[in-house]
N, C-alpha and C. Protein backbone atom coordinates (compact mmCIF):
# COMPACT_ATOMS: atom_id res chain seq x y z
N UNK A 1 126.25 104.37 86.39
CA UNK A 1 125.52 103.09 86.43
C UNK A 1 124.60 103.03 85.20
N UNK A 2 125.03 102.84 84.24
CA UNK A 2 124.13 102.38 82.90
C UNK A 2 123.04 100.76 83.46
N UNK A 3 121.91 101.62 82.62
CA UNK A 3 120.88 100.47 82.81
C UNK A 3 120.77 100.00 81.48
N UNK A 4 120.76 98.66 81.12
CA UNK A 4 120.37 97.60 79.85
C UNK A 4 118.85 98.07 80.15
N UNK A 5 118.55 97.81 78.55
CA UNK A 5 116.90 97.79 78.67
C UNK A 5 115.95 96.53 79.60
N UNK A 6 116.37 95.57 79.48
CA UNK A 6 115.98 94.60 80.03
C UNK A 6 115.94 95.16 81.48
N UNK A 7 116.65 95.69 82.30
CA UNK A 7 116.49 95.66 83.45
C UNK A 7 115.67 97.08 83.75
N UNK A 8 115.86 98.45 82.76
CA UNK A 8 114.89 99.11 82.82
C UNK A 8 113.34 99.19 82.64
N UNK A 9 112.93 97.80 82.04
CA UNK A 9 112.08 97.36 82.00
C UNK A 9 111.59 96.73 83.15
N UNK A 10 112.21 95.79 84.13
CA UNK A 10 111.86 95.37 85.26
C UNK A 10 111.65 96.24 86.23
N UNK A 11 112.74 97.22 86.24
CA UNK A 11 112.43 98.55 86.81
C UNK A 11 111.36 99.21 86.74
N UNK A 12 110.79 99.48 85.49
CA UNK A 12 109.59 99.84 85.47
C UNK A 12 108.37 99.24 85.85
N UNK A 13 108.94 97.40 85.47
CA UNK A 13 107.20 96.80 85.93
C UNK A 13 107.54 96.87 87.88
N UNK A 14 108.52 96.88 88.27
CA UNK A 14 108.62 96.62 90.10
C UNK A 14 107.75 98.13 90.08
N UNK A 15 108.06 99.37 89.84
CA UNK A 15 107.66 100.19 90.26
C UNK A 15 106.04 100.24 90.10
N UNK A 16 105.60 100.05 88.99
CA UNK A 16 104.23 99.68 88.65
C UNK A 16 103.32 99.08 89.27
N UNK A 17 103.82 97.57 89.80
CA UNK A 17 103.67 96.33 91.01
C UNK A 17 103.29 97.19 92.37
N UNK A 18 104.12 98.39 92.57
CA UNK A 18 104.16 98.89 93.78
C UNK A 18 103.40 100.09 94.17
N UNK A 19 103.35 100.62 92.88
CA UNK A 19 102.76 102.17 92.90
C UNK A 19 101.16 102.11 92.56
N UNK A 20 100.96 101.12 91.38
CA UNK A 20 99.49 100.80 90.58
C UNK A 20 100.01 102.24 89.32
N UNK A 21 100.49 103.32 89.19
CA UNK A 21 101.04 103.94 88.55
C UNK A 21 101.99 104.32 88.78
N UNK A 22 102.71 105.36 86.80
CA UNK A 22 104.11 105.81 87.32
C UNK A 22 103.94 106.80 86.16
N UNK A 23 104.42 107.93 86.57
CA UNK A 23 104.71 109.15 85.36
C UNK A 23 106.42 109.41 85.33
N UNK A 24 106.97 109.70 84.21
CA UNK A 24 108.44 109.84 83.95
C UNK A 24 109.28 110.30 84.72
N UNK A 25 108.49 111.68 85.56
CA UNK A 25 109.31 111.65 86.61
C UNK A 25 109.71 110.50 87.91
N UNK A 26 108.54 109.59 87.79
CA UNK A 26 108.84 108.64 89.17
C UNK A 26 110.20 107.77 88.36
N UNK A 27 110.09 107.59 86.94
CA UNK A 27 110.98 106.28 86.79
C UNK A 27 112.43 107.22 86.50
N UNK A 28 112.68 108.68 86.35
CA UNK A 28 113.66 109.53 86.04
C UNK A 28 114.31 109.47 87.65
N UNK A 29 113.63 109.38 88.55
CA UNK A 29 114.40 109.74 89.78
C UNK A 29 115.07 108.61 90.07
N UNK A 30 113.93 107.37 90.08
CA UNK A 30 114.44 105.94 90.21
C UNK A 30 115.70 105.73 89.68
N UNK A 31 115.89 106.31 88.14
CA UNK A 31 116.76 105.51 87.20
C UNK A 31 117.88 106.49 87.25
N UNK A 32 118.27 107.42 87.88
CA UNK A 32 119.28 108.53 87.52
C UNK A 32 120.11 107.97 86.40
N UNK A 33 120.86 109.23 86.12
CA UNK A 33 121.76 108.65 84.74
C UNK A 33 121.34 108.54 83.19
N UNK A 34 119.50 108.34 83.38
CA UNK A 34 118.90 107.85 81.94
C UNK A 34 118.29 109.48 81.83
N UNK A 35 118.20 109.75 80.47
CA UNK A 35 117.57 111.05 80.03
C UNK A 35 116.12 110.43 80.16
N UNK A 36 115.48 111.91 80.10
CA UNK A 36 113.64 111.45 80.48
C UNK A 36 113.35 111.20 78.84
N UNK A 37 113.87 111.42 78.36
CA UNK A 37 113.34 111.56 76.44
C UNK A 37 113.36 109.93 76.08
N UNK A 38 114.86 108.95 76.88
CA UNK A 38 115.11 107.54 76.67
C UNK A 38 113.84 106.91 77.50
N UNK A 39 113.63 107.17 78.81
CA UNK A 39 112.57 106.45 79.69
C UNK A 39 111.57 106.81 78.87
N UNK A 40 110.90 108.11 78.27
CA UNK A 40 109.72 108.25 77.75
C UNK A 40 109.76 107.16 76.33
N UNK A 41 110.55 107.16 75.47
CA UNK A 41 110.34 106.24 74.68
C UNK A 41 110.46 105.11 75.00
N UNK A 42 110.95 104.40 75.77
CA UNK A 42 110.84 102.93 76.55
C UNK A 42 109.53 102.71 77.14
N UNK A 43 108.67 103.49 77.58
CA UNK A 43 107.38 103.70 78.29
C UNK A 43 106.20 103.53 77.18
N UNK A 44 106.73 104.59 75.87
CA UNK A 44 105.42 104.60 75.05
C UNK A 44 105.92 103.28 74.38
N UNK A 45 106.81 102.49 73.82
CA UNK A 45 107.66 101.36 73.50
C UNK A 45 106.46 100.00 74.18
N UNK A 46 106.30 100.31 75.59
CA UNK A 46 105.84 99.26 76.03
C UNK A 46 104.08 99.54 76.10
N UNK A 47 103.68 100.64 76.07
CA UNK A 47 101.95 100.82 75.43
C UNK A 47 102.22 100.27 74.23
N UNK A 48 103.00 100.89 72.89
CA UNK A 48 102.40 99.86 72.10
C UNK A 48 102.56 98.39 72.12
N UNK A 49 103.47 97.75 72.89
CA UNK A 49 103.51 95.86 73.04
C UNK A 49 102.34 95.96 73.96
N UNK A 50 101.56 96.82 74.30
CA UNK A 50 100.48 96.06 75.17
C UNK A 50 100.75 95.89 76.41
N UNK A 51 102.01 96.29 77.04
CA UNK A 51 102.69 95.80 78.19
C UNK A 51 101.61 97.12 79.16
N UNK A 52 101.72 98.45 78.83
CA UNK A 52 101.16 99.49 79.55
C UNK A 52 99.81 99.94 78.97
N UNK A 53 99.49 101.05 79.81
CA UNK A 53 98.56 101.96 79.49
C UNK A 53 99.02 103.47 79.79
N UNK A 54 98.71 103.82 78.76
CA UNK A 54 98.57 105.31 78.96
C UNK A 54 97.47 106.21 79.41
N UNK A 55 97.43 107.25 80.30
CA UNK A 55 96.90 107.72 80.35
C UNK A 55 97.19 109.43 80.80
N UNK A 56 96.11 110.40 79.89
CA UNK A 56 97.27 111.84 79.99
C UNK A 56 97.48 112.07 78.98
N UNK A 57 97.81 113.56 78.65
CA UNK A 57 98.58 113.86 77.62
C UNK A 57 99.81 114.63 78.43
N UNK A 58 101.01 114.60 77.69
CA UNK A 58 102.28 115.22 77.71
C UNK A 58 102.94 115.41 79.13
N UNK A 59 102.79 116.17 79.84
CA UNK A 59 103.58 116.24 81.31
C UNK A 59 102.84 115.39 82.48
N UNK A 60 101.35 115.18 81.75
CA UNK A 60 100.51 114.91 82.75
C UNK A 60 99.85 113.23 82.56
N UNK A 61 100.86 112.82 81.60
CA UNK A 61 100.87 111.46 81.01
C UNK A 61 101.17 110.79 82.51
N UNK A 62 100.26 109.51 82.86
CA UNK A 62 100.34 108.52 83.57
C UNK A 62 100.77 107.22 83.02
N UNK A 63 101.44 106.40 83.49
CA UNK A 63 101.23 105.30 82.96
C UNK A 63 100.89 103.70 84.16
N UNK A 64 100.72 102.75 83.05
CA UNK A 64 99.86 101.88 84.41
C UNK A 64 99.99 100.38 83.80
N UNK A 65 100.07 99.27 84.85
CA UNK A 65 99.68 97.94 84.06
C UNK A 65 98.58 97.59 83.62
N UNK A 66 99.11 97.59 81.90
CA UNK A 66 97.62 96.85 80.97
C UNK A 66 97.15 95.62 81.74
N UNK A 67 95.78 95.67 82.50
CA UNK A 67 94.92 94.67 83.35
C UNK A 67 94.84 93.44 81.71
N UNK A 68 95.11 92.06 82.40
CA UNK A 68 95.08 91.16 81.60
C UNK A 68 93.90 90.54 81.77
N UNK A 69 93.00 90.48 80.39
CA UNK A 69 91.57 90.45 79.75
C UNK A 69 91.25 88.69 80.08
């Protein structure tokens, strides 16, 4: 089951919507099939559009919806 980015992206904001956070492993289990190296760059991809936040360094990286200002 290949995921398009577009829908790994929705994937990620539903889980977000639901959780308030998500670290690589939550969206690696979700997404089987995708390497954690592709989700991690899709993740830091969307901190820099502003879409996320990071928080953490390296295994212990969180991520979260950027609250709109």
């Amino acid at each position: 089951l290949g995921y398009k980015k577009d829908n790994r992206r929705e994937t990620i904001l539903k889980m977000l919507r639901a959780k308030g956070e998500i670290t690589i492993k939550d969206v690696s289990y979700l997404m089987s099939g995708i390497s954690e190296k592709t989700l991690q760059r899709e993740l830091l991809a969307m901190v820099k559009e502003g879409i996320l936040a990071k928080e953490g360094e390296r295994r212990w990286s969180r991520y979260l919806l950027k609250h709109e200002a």
